[in-house]
N, C-alpha and C. Protein backbone atom coordinates (compact mmCIF):
# COMPACT_ATOMS: atom_id res chain seq x y z
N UNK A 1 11.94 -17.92 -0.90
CA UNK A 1 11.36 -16.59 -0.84
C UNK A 1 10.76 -16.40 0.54
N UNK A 2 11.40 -15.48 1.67
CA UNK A 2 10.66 -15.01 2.85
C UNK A 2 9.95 -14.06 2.26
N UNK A 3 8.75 -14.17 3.30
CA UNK A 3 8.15 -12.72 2.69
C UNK A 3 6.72 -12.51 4.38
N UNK A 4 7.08 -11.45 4.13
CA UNK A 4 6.26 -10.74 6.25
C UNK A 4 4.90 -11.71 6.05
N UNK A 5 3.71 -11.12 4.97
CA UNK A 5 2.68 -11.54 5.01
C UNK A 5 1.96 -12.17 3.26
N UNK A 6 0.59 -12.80 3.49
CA UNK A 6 0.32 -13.11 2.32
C UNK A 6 0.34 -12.63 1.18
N UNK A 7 0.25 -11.32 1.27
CA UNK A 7 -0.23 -10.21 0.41
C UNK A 7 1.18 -9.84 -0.07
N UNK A 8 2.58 -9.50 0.89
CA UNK A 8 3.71 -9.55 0.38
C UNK A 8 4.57 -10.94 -0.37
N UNK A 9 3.79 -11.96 -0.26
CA UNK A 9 4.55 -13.52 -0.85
C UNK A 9 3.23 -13.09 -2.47
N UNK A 10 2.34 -12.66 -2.32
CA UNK A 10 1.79 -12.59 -3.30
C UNK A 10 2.47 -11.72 -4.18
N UNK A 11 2.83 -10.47 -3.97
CA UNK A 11 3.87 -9.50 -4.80
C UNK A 11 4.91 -9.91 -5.07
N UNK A 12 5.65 -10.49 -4.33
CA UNK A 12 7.28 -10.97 -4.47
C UNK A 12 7.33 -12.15 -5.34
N UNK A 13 5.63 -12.86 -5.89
CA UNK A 13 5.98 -13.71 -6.70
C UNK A 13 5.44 -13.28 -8.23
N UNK A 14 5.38 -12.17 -8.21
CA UNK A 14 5.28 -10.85 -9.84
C UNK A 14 6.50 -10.21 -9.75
N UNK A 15 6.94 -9.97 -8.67
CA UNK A 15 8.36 -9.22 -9.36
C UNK A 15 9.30 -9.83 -10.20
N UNK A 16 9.53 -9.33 -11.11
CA UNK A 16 10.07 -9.66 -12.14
C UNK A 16 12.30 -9.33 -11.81
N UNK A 17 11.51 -8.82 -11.03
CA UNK A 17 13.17 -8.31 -10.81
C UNK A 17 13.37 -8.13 -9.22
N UNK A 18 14.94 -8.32 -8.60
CA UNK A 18 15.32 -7.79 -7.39
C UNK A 18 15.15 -7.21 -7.20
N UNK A 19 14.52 -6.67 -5.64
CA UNK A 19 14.40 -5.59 -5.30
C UNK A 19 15.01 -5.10 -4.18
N UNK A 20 15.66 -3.76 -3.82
CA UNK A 20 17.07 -3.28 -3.17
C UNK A 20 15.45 -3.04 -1.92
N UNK A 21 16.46 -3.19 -0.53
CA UNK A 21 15.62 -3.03 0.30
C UNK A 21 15.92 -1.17 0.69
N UNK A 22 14.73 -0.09 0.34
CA UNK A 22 15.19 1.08 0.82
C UNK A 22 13.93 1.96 0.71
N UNK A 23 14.12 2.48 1.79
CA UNK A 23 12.78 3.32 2.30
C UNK A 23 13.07 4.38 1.02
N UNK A 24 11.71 5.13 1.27
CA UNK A 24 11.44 6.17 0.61
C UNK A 24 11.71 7.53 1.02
N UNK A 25 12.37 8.10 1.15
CA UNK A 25 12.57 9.52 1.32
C UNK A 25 11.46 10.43 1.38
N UNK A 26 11.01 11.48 2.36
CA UNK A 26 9.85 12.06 1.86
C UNK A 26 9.67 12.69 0.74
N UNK A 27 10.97 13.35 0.50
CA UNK A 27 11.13 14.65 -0.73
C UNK A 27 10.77 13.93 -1.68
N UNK A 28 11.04 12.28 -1.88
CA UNK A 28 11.00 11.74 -3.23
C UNK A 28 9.64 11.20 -3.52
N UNK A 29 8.79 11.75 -2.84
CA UNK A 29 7.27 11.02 -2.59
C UNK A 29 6.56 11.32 -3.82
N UNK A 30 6.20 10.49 -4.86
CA UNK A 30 5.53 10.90 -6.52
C UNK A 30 4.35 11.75 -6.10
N UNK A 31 4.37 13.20 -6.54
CA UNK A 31 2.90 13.81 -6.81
C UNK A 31 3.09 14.76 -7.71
N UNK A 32 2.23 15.25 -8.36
CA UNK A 32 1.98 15.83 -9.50
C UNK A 32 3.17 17.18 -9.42
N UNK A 33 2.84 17.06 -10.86
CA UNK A 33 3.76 18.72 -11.05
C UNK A 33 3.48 20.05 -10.06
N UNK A 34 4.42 20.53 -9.48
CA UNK A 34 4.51 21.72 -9.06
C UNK A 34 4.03 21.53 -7.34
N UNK A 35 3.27 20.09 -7.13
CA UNK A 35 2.78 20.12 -5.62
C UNK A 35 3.81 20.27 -4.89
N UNK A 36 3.67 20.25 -3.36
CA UNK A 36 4.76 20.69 -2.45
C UNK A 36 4.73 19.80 -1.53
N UNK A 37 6.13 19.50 -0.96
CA UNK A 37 6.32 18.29 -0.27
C UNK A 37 7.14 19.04 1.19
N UNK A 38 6.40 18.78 2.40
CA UNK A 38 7.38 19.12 3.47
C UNK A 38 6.98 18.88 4.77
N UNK A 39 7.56 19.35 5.78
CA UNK A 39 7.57 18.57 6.96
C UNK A 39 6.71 19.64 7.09
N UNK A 40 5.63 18.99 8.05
CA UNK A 40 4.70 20.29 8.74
C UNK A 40 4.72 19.63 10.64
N UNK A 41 5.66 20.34 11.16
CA UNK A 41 5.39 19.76 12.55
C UNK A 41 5.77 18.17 12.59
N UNK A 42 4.96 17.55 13.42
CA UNK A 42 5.77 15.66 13.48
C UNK A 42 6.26 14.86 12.22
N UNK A 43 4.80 15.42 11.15
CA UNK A 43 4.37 14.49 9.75
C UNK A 43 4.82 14.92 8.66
N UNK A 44 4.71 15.50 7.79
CA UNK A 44 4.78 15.59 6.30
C UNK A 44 3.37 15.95 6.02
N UNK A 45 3.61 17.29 4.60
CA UNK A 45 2.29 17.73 4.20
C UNK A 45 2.61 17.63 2.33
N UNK A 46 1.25 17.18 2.08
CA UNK A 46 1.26 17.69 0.40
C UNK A 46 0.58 18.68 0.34
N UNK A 47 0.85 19.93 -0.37
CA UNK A 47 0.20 20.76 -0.69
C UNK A 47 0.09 21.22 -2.09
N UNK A 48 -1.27 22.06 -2.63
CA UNK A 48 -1.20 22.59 -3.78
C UNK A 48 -1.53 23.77 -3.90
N UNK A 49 -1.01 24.92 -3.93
CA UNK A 49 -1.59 26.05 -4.03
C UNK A 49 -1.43 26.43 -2.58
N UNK A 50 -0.79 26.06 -1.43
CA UNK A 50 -1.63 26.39 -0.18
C UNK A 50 -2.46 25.17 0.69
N UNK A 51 -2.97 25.03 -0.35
CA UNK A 51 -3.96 23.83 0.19
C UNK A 51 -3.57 22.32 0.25
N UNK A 52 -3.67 21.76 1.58
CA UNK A 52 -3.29 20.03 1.90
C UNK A 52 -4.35 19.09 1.32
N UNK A 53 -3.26 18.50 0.49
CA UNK A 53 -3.63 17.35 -0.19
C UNK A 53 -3.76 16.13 0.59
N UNK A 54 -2.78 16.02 1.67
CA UNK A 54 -2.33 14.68 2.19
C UNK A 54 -1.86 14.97 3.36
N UNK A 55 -1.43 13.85 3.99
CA UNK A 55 -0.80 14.14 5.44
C UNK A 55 0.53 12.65 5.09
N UNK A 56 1.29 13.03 5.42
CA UNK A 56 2.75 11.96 5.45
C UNK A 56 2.99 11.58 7.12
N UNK A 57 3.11 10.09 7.09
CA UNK A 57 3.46 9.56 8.34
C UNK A 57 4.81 8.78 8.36
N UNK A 58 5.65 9.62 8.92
CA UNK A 58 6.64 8.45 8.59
C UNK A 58 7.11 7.24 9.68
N UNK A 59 8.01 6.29 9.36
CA UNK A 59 8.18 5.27 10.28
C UNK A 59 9.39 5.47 11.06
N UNK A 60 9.14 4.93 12.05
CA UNK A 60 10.25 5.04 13.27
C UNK A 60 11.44 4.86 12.45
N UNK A 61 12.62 5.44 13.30
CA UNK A 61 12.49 6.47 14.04
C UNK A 61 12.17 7.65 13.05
N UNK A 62 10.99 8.44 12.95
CA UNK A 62 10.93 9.43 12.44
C UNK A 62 11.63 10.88 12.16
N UNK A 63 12.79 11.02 12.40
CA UNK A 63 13.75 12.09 12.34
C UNK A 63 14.35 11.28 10.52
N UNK A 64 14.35 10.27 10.45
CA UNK A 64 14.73 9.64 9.18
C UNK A 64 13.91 10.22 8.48
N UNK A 65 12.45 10.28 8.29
CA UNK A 65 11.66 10.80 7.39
C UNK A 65 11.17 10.26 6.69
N UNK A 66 11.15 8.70 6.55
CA UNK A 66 10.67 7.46 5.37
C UNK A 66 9.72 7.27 5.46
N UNK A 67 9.03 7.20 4.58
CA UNK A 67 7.31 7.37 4.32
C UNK A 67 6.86 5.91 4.52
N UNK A 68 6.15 5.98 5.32
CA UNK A 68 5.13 4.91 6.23
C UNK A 68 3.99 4.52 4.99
N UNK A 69 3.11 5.77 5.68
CA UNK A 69 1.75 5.73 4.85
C UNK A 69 1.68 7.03 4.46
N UNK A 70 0.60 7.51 3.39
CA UNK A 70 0.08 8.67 3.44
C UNK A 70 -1.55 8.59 2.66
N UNK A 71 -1.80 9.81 3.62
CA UNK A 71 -3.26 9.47 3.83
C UNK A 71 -3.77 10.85 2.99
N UNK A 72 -4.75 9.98 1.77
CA UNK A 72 -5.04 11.55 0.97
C UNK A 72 -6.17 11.87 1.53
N UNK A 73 -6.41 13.58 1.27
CA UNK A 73 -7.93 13.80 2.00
C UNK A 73 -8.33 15.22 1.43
N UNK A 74 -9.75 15.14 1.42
CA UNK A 74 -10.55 16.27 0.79
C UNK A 74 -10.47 17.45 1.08
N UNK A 75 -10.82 18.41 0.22
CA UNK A 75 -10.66 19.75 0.84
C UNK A 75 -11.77 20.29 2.34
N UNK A 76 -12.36 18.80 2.58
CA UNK A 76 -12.99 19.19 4.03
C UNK A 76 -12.21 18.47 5.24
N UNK A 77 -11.23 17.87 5.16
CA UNK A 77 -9.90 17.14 5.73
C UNK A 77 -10.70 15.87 5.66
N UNK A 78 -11.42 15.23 5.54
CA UNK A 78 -11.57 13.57 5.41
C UNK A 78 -10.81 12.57 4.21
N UNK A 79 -10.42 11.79 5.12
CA UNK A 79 -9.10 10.90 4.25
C UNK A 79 -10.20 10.09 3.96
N UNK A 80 -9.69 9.75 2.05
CA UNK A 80 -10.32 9.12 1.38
C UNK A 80 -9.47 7.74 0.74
N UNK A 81 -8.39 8.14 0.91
CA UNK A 81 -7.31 6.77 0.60
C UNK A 81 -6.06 7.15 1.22
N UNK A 82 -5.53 5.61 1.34
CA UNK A 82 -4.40 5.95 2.11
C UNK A 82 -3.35 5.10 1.23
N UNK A 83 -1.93 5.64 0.82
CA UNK A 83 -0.89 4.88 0.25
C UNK A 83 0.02 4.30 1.19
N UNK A 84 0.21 2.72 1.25
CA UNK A 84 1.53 1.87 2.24
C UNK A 84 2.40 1.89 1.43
N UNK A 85 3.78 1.65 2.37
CA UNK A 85 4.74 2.14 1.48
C UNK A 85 5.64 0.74 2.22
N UNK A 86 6.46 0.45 1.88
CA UNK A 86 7.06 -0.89 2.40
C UNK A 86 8.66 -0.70 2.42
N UNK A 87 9.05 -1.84 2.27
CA UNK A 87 10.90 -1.76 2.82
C UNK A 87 11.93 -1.42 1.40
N UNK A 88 10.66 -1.74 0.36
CA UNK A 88 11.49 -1.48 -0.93
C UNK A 88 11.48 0.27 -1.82
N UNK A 89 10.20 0.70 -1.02
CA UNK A 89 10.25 2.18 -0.87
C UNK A 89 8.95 2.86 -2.35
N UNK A 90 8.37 1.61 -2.28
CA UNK A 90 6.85 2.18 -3.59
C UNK A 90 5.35 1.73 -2.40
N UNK A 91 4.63 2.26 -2.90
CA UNK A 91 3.74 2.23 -2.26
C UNK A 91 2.84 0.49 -2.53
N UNK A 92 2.94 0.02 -1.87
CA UNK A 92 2.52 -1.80 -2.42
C UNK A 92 0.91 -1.92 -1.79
N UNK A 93 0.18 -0.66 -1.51
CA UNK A 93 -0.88 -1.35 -1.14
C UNK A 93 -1.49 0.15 -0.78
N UNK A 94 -2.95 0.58 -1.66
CA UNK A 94 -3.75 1.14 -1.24
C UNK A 94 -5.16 1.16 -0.81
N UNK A 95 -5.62 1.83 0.18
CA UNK A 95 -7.22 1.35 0.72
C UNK A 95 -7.63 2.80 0.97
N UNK A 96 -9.00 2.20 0.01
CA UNK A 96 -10.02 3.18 -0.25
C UNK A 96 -10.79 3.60 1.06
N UNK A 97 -11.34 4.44 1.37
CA UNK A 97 -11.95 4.62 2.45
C UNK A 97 -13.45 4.97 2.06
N UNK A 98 -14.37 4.77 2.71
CA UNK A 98 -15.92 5.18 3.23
C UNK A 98 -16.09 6.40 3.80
N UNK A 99 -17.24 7.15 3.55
CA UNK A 99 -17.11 8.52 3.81
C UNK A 99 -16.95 8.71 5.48
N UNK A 100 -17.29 7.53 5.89
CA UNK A 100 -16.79 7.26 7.94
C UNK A 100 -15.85 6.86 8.14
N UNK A 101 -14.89 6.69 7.16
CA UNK A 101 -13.56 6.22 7.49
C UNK A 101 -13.33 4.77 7.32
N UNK A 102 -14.50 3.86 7.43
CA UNK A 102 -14.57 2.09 7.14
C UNK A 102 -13.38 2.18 6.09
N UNK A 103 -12.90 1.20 6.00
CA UNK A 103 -12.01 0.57 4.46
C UNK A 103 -13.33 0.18 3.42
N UNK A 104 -13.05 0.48 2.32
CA UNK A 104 -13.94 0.02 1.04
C UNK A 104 -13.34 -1.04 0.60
N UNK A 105 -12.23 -0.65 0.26
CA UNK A 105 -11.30 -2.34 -0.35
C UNK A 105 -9.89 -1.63 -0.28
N UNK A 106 -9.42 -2.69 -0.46
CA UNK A 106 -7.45 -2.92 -0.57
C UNK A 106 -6.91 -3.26 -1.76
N UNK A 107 -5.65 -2.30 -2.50
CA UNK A 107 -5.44 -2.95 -3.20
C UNK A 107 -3.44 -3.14 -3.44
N UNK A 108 -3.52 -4.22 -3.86
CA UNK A 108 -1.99 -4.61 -3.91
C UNK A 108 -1.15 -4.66 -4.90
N UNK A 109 0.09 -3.82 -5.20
CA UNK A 109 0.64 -3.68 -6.56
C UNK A 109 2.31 -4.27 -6.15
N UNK A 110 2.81 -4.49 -7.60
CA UNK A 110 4.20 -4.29 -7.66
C UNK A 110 4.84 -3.43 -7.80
N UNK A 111 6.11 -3.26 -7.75
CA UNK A 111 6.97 -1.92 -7.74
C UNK A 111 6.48 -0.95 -9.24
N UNK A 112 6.17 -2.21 -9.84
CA UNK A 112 5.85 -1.27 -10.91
C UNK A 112 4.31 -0.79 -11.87
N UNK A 113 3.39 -0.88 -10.34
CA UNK A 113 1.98 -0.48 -10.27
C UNK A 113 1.29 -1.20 -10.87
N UNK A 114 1.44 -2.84 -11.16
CA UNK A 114 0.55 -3.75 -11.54
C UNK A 114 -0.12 -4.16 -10.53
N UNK A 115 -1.07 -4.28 -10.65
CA UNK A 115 -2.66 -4.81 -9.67
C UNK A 115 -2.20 -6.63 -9.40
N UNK A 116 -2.19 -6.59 -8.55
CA UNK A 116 -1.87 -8.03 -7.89
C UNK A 116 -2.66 -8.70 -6.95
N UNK A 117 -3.95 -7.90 -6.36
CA UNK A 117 -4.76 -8.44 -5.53
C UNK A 117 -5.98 -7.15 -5.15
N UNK A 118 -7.18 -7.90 -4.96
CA UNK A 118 -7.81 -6.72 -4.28
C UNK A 118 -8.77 -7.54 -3.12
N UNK A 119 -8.88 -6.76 -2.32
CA UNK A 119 -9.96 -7.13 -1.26
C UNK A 119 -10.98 -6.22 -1.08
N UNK A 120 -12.27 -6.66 -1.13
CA UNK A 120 -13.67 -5.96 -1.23
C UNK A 120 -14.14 -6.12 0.39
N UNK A 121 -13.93 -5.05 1.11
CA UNK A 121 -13.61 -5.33 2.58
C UNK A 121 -15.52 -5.35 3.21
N UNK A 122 -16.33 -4.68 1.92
CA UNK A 122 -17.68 -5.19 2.65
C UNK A 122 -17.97 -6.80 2.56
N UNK A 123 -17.74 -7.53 1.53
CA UNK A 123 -17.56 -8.86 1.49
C UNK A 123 -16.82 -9.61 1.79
N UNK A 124 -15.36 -9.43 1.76
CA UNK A 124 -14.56 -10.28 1.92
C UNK A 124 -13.48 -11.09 0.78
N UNK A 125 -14.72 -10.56 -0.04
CA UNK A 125 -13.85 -11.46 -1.45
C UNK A 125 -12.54 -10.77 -1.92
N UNK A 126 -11.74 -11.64 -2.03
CA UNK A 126 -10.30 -11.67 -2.25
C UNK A 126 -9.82 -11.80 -4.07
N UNK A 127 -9.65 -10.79 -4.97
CA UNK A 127 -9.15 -11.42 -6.38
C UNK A 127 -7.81 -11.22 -6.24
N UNK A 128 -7.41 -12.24 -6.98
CA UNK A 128 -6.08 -12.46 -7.72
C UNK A 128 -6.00 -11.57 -8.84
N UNK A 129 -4.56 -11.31 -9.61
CA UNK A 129 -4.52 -10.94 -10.78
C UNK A 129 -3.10 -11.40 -11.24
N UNK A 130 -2.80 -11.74 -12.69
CA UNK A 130 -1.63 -12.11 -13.23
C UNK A 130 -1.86 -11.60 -14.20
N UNK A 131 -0.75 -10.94 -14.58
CA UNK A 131 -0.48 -10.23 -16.25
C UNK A 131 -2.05 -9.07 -16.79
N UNK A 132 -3.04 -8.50 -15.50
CA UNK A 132 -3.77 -7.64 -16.10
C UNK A 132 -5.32 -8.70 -15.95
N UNK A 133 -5.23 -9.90 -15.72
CA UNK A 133 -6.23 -10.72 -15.70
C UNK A 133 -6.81 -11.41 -14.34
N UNK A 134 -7.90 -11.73 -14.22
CA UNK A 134 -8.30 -12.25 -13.07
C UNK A 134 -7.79 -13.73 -12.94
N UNK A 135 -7.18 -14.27 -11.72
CA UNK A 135 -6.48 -15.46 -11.97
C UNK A 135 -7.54 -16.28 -10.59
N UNK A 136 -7.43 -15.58 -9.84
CA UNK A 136 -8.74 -16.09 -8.69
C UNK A 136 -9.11 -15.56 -7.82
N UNK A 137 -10.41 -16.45 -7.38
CA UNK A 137 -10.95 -15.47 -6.16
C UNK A 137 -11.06 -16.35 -4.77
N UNK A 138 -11.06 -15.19 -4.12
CA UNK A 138 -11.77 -16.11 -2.82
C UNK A 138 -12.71 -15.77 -1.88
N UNK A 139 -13.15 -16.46 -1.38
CA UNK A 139 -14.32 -16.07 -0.11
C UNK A 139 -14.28 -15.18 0.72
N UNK A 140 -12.72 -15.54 1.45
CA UNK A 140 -12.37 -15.24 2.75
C UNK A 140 -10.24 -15.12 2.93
N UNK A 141 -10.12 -14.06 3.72
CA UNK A 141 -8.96 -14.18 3.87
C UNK A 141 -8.38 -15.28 4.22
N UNK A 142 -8.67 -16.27 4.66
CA UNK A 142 -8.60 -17.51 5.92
C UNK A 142 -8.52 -18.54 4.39
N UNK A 143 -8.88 -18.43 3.86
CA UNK A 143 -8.82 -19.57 2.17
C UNK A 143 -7.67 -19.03 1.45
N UNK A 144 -7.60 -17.70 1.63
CA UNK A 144 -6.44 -17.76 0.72
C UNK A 144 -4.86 -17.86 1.86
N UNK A 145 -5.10 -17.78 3.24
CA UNK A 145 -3.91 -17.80 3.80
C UNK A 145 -3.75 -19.45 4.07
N UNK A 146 -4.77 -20.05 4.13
CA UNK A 146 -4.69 -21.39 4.21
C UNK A 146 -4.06 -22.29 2.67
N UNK A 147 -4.45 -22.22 1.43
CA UNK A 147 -3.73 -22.08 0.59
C UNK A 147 -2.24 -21.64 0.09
N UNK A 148 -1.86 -20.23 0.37
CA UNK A 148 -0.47 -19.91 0.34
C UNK A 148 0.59 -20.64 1.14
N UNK A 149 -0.09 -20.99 2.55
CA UNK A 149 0.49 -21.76 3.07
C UNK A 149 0.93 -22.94 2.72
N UNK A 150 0.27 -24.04 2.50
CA UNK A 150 0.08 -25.09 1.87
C UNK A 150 1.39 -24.62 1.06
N UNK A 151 0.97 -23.99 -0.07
CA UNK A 151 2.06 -23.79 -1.24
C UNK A 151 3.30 -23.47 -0.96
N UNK A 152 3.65 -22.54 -0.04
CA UNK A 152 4.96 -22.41 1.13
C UNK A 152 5.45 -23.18 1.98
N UNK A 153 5.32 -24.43 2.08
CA UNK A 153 4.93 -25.24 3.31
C UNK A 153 5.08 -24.43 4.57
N UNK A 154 4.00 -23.87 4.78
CA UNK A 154 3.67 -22.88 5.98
C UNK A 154 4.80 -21.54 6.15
N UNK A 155 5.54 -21.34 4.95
CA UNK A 155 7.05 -20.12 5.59
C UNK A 155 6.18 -18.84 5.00
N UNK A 156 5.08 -18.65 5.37
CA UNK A 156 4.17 -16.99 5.49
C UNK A 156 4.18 -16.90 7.05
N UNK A 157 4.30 -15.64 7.10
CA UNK A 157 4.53 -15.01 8.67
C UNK A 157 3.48 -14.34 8.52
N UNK A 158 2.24 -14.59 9.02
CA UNK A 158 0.79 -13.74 9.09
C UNK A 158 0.95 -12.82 9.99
């Protein structure tokens, strides 16, 4: 199993199934009934009614249109979370934001929106999760990349 970083060797070992490597399309981006999905200028906009929900960033080369990140934000424009979107085309990792923009925590799913990790970015502490349950924690990023490693014999690309 290759996998870019810890957090992706951590997902790829819950998937239950293959996964086809393929970006996300903007049009196909999940949001509620009736919202609106479209290019506004460089990025991508969600809208409801008129009103922006989100901002869409997509990844090089951007004329493709494959959704990077997207960053949700209030009706006073401050982004309050942001969705990553990866090579398999679901969003595998969202972070909460602070009303200054700090990260609050991170969190890491499988394709099929199971909780697989979180990071509490004022502390540091790192949980695990398997099947809905807490499986472990850690201190520090540096314990759990030192660990995965170990268990990989070092084939994580940090």
């Amino acid at each position: 199993m290759e996998a870019e970083s810890v957090y992706q060797y951590l997902i790829d070992r819950q998937e239950f199934r293959l996964l086809e490597e393929k970006d996300l399309y903007y049009v196909f981006l999940p949001v509620p009934e009736y919202w609106d999905i479209r290019v506004d200028g460089y990025n991508g906009a969600v809208t409801d009614m008129g009103e922006k929900k989100a901002i869409i960033y997509f990844k090089a080369p951007s004329e493709k249109r494959y959704v990077q990140r997207v960053e949700w934000i209030t009706t006073t424009g401050t982004v309050y979370k942001i969705d990553y979107y990866g090579k398999y085309g679901y969003a595998y990792c969202t972070e909460y934001l602070n009303s200054d923009g700090s990260s609050r925590m991170k969190e890491y799913y499988t394709s099929q929106r199971k909780l697989v990790a979180s990071k509490n970015s004022s502390n540091g502490v790192i949980t695990l999760f398997e099947q809905g349950h807490v499986a472990a924690m850690y201190d520090s990023e540096s314990v759990l990349i030192k660990e995965v490693s170990e268990e990989t014999d070092g084939d994580i690309c940090i």
